[in-house]
N, C-alpha and C. Protein backbone atom coordinates (compact mmCIF):
# COMPACT_ATOMS: atom_id res chain seq x y z
N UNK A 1 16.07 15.17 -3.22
CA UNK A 1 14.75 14.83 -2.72
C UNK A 1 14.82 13.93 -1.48
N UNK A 2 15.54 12.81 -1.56
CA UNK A 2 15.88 12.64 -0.52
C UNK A 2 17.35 11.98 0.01
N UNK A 3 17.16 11.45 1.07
CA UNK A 3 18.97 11.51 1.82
C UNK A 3 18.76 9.32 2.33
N UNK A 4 19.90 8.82 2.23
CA UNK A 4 19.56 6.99 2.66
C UNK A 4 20.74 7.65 4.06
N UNK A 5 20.15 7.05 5.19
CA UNK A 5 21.07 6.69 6.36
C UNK A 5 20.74 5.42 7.27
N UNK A 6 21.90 5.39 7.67
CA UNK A 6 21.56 4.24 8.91
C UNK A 6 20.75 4.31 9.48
N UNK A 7 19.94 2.98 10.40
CA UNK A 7 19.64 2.79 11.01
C UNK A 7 20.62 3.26 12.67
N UNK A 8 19.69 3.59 13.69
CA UNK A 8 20.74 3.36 15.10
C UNK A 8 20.33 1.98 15.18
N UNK A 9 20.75 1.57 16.63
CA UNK A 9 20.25 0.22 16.97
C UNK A 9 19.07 -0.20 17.41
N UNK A 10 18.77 0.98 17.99
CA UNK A 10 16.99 1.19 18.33
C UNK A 10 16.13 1.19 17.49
N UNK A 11 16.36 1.45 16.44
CA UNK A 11 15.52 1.91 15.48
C UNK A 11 15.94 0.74 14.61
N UNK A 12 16.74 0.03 14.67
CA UNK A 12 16.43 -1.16 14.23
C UNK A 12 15.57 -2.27 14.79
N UNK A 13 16.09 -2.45 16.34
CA UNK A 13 15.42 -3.15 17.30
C UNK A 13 14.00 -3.00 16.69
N UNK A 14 13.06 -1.34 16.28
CA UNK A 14 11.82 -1.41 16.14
C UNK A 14 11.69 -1.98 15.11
N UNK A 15 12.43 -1.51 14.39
CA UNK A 15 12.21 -2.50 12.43
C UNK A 15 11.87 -4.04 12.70
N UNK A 16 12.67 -4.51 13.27
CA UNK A 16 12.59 -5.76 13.32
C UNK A 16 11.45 -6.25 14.19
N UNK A 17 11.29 -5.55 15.17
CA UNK A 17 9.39 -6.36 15.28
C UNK A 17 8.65 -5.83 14.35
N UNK A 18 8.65 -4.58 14.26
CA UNK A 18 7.60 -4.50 12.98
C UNK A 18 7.66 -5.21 11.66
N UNK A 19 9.10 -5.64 11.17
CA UNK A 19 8.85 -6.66 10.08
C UNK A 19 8.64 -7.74 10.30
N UNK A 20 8.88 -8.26 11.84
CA UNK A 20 8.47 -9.79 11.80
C UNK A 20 6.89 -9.70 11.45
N UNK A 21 6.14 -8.84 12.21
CA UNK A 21 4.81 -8.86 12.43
C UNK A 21 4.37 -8.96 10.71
N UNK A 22 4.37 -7.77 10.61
CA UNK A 22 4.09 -7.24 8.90
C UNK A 22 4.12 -7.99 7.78
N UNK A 23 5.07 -8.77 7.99
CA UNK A 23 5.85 -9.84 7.34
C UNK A 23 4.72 -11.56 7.39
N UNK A 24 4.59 -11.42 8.85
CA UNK A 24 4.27 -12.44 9.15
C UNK A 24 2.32 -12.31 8.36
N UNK A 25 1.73 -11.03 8.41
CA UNK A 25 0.77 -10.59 8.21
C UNK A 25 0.61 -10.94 6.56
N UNK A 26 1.73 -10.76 6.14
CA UNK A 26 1.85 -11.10 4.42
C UNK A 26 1.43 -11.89 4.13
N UNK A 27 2.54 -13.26 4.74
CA UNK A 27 2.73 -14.67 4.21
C UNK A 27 1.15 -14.94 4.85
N UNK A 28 0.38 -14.76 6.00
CA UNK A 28 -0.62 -15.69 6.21
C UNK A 28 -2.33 -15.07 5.19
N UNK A 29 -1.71 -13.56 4.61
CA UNK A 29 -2.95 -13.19 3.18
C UNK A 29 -2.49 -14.07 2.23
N UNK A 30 -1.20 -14.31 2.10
CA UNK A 30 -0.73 -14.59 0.44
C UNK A 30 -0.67 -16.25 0.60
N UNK A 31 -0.35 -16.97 1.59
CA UNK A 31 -0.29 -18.39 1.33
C UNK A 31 -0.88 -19.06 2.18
N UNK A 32 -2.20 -18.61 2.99
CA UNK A 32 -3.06 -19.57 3.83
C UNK A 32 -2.65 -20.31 4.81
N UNK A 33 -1.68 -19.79 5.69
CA UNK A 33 -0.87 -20.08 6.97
C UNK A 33 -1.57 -19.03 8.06
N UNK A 34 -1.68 -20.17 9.06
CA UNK A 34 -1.88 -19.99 10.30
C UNK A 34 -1.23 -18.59 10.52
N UNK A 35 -1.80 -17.03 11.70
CA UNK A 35 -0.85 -16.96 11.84
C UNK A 35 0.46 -16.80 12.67
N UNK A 36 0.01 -18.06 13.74
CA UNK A 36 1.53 -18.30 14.30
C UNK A 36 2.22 -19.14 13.72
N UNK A 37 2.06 -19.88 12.56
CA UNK A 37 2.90 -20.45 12.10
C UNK A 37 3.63 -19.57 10.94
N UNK A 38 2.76 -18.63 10.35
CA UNK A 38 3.75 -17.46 9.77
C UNK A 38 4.92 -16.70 10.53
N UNK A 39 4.06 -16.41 12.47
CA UNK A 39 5.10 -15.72 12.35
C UNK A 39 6.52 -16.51 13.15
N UNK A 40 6.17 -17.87 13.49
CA UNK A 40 7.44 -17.94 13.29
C UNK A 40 8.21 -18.67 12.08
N UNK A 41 7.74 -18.27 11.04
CA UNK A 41 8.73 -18.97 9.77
C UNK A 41 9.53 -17.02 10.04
N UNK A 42 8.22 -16.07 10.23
CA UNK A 42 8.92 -14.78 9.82
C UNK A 42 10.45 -14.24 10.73
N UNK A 43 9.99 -15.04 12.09
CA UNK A 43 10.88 -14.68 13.22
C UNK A 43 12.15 -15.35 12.83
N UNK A 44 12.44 -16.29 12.59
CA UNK A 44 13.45 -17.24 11.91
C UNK A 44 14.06 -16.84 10.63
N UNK A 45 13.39 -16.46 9.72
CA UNK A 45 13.92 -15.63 8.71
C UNK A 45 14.69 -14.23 9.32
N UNK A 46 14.50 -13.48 10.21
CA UNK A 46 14.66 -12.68 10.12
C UNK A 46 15.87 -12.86 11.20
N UNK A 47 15.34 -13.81 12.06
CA UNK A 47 16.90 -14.37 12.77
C UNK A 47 18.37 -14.75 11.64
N UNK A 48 17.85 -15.30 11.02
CA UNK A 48 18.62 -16.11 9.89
C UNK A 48 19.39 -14.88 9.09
N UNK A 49 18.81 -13.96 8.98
CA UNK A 49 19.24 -13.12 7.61
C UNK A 49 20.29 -11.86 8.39
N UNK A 50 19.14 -11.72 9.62
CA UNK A 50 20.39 -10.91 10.49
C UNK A 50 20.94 -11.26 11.71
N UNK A 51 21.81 -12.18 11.62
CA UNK A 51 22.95 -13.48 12.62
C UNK A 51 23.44 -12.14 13.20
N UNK A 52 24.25 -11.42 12.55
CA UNK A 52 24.81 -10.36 13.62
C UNK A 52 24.51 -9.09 13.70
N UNK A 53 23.32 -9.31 13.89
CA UNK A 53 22.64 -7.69 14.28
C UNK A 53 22.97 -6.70 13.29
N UNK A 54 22.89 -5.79 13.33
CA UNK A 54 22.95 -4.12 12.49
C UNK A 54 24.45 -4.63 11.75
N UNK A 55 25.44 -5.75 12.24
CA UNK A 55 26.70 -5.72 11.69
C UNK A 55 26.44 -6.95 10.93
N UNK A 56 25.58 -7.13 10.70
CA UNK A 56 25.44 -8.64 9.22
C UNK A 56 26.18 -8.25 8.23
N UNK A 57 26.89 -9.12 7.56
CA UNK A 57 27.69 -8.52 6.23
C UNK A 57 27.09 -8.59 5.56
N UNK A 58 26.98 -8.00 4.91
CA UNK A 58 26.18 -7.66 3.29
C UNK A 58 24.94 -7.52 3.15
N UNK A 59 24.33 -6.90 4.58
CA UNK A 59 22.98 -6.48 4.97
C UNK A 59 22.35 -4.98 4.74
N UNK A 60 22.25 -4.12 4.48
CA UNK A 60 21.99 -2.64 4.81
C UNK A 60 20.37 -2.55 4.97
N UNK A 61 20.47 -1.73 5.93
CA UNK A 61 18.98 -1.06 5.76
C UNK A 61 19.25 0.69 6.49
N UNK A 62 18.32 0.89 5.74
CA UNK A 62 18.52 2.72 5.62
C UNK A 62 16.88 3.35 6.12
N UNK A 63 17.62 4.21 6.90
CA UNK A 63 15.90 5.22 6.66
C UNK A 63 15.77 5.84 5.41
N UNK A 64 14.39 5.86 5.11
CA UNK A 64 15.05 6.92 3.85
C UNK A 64 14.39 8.43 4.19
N UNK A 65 15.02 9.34 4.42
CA UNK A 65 14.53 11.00 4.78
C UNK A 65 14.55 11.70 3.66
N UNK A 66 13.53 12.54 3.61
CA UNK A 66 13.44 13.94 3.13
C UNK A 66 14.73 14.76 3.01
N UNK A 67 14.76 15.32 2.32
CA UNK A 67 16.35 16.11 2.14
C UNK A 67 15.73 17.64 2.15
N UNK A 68 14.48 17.77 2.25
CA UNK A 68 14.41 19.32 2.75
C UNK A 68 13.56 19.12 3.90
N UNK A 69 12.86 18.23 4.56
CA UNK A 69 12.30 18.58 5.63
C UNK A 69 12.81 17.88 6.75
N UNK A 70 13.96 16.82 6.21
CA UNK A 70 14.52 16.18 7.15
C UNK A 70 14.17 14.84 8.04
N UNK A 71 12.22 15.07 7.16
CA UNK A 71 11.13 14.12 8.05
C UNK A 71 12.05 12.55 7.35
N UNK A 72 11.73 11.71 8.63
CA UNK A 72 11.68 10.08 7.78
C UNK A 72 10.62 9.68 6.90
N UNK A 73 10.66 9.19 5.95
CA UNK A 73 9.73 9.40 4.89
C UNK A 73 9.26 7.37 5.04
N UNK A 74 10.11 6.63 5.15
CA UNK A 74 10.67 5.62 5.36
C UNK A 74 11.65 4.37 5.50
N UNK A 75 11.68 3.28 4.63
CA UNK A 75 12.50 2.37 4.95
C UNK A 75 13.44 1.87 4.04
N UNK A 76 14.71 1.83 3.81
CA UNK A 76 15.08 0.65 2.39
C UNK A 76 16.13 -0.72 3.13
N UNK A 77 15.82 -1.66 3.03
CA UNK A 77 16.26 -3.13 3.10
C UNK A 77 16.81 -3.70 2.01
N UNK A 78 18.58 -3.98 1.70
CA UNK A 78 18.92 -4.46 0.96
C UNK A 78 19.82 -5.26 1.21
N UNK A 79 20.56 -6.75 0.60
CA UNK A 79 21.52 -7.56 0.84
C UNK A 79 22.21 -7.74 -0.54
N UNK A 80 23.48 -8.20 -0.28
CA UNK A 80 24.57 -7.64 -1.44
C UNK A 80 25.06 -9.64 -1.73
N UNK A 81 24.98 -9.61 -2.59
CA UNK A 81 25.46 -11.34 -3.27
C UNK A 81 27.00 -10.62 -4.30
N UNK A 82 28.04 -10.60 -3.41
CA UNK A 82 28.90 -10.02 -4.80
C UNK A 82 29.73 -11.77 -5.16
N UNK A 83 29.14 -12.65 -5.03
CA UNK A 83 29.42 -13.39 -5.54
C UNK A 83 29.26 -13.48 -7.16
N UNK A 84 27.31 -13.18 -7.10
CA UNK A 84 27.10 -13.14 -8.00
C UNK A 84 26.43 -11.40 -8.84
N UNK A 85 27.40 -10.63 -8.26
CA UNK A 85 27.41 -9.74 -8.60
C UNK A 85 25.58 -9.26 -8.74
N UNK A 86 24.73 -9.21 -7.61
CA UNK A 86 23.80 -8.93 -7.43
C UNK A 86 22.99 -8.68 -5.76
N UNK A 87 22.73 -7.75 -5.98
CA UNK A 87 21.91 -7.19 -4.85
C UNK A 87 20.50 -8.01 -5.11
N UNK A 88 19.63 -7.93 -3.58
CA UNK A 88 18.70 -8.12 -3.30
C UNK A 88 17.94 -7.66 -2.48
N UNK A 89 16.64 -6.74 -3.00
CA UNK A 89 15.58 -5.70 -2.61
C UNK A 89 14.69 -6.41 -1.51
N UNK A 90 14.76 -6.41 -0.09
CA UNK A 90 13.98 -6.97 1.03
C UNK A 90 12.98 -6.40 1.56
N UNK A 91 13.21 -5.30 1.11
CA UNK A 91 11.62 -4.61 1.52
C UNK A 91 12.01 -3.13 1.69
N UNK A 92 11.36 -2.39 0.80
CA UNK A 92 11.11 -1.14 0.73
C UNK A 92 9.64 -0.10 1.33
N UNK A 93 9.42 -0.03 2.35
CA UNK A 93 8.55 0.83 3.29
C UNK A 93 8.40 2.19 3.13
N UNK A 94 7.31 2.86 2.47
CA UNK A 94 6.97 4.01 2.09
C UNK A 94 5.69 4.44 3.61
N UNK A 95 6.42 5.31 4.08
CA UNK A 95 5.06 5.77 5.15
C UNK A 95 3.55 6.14 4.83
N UNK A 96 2.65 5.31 5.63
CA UNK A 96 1.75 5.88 4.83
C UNK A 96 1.22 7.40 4.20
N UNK A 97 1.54 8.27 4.80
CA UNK A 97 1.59 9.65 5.21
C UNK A 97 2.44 10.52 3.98
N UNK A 98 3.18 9.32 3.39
CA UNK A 98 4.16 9.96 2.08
C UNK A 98 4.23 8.66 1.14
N UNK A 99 2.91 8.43 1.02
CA UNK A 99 3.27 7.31 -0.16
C UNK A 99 2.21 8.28 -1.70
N UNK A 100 2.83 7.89 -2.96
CA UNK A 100 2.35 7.74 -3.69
C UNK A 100 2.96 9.77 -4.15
N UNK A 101 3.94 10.37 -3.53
CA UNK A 101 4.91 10.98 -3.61
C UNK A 101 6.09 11.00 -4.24
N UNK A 102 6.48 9.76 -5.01
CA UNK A 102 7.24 10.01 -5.92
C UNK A 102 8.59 9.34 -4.51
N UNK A 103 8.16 8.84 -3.44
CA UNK A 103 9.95 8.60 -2.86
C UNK A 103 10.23 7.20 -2.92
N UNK A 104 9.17 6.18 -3.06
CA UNK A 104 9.62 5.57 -3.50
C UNK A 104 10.47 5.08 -4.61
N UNK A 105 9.71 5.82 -5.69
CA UNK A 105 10.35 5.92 -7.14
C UNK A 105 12.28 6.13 -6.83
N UNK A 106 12.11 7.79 -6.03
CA UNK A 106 13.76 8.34 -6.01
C UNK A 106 14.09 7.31 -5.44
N UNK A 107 13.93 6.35 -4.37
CA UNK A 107 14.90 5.90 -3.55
C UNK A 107 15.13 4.54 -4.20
N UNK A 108 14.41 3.65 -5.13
CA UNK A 108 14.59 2.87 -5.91
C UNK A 108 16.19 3.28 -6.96
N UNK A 109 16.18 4.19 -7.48
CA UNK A 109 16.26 5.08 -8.87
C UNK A 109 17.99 5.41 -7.80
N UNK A 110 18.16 5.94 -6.79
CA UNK A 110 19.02 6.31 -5.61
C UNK A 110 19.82 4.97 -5.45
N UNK A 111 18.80 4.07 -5.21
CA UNK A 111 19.41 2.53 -4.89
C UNK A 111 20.10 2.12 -6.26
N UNK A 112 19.67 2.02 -7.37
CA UNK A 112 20.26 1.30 -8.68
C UNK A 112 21.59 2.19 -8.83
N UNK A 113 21.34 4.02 -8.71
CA UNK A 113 22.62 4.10 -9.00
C UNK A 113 23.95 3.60 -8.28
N UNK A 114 23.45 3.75 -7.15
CA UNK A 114 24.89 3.11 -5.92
C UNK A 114 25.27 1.90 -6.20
N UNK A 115 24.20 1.10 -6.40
CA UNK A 115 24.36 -0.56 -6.90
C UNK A 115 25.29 -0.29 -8.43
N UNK A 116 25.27 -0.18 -9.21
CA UNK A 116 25.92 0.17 -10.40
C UNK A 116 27.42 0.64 -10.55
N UNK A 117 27.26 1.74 -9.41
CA UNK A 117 28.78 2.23 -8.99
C UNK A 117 29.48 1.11 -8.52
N UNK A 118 28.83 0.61 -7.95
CA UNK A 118 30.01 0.03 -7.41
C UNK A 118 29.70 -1.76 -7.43
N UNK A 119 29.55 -1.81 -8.95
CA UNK A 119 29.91 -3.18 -9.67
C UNK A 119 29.10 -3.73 -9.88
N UNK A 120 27.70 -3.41 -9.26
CA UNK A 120 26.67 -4.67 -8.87
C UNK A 120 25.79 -4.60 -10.17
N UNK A 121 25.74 -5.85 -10.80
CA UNK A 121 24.92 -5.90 -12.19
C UNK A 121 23.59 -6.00 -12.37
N UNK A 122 22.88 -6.51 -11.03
CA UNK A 122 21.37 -6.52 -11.19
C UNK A 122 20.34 -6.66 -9.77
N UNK A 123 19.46 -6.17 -9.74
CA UNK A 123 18.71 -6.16 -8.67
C UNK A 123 17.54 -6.97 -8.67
N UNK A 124 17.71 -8.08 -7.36
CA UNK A 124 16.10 -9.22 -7.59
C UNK A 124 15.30 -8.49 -6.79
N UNK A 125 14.16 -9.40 -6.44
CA UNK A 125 13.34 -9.31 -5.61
C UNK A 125 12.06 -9.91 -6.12
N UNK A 126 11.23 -10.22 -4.64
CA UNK A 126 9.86 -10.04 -4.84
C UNK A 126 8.94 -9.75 -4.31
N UNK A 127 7.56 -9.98 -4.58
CA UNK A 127 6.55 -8.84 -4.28
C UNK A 127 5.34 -9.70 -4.36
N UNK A 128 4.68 -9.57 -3.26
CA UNK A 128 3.69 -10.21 -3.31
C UNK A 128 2.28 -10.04 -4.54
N UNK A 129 1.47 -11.22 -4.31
CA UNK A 129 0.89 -11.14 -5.39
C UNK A 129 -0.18 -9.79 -5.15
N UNK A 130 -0.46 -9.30 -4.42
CA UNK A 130 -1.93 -8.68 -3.85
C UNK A 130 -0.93 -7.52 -3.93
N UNK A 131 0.01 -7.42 -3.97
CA UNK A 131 0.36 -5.77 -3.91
C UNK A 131 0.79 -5.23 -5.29
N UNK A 132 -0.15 -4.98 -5.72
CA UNK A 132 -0.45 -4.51 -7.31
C UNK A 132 0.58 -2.98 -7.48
N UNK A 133 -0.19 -2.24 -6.13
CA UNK A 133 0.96 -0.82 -6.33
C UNK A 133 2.69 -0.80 -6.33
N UNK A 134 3.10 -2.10 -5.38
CA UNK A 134 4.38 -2.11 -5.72
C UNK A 134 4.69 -2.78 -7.14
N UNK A 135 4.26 -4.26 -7.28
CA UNK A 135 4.26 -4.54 -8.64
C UNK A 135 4.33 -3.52 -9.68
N UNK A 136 3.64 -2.87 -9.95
CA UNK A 136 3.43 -1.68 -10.95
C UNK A 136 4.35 -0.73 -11.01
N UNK A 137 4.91 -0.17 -9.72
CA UNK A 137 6.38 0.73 -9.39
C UNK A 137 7.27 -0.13 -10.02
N UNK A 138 7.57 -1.39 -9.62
CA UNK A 138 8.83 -1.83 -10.79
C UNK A 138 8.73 -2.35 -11.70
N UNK A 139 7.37 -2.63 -12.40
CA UNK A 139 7.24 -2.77 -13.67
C UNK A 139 7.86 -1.30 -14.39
N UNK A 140 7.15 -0.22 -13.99
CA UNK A 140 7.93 0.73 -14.64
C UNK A 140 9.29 1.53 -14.73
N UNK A 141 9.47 0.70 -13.68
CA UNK A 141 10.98 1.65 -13.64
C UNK A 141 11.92 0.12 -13.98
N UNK A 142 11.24 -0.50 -14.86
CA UNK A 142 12.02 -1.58 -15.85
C UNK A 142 12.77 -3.17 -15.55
N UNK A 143 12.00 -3.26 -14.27
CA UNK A 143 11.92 -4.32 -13.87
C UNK A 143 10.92 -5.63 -14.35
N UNK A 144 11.79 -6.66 -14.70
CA UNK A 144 10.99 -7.81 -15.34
C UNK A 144 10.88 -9.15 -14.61
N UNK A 145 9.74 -9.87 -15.09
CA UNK A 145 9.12 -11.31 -13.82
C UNK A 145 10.52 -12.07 -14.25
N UNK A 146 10.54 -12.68 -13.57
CA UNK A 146 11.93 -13.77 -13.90
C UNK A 146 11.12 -14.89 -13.23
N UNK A 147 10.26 -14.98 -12.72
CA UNK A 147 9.61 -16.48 -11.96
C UNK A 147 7.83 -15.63 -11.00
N UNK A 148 6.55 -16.65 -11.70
CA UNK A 148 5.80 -16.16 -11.33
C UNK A 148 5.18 -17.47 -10.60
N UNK A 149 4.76 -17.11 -9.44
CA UNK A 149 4.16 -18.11 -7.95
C UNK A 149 2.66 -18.43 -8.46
N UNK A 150 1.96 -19.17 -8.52
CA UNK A 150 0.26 -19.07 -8.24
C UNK A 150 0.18 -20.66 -7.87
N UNK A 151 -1.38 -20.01 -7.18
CA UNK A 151 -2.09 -21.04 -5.96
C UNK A 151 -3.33 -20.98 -6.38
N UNK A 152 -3.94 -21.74 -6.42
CA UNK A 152 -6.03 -22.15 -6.48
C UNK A 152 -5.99 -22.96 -4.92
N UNK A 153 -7.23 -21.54 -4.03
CA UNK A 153 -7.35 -22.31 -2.97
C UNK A 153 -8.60 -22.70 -2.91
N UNK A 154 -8.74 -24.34 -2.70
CA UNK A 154 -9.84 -24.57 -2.71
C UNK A 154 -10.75 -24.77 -1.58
């Protein structure tokens, strides 16, 4: 169903403004930040996480394509802790155009097996509070809260 590949460098170059932005668009729904002061906590994070470009160690991000139409369907973002023998889910991007298709599901389901092969015992992450549809994707495919955030804004 479908195929994970690299990024080129261009096509990272675009990722990365579009996640600063997107990103930055998050944090100022979910925690009441300005938002230029979101986006540069987002620009900095994203400096921070990828120091050496497309060659960060223990960084991947993948398109994720169609395996019969070849189309990009979208995105997977992951970082590898084999310290502690755990990966970490940074953001998974379903196009709008192919969401609610079942690729997120495969490419989750795609991701655990590779993680598994090759040693890795568990997958974090998180998810904002307002995004109920992702929440709900890994509630079912057996993912559990390990730490829950809340705010009263007054």
């Amino acid at each position: 169903m479908i195929h994970l590949n690299p990024l080129t460098e261009q096509e990272f170059q675009d990722y990365l403004a579009f996640m600063i932005s997107d990103y930055a668009c998050e944090i100022t729904k979910n925690f009441n930040l300005t938002l230029q002061s979101a986006l540069e906590e987002s620009e900095m994070m994203m400096s921070d996480l990828w120091k050496d470009g497309l060659l960060t160690e223990g960084q991947y991000l993948y398109n994720i394509q169609d395996s019969k139409t070849y189309e990009k369907v979208g995105i997977l973002w992951y970082g590898l802790m084999p310290e502690i023998n755990q990966a970490f889910l940074y953001h998974i991007f379903i196009d709008d155009l192919h969401r609610r298709k079942g690729y997120g599901k495969k490419t989750l389901e795609i991701l655990q097996s590779m993680l598994k092969q090759s040693g890795i015992e568990s997958i974090g992450l998180s998810v904002f509070g307002r995004n109920e549809v992702a929440y709900q994707l890994y509630k079912k495919l057996g993912y559990k809260n390990t730490s829950i955030s809340m705010e009263f804004v007054l």
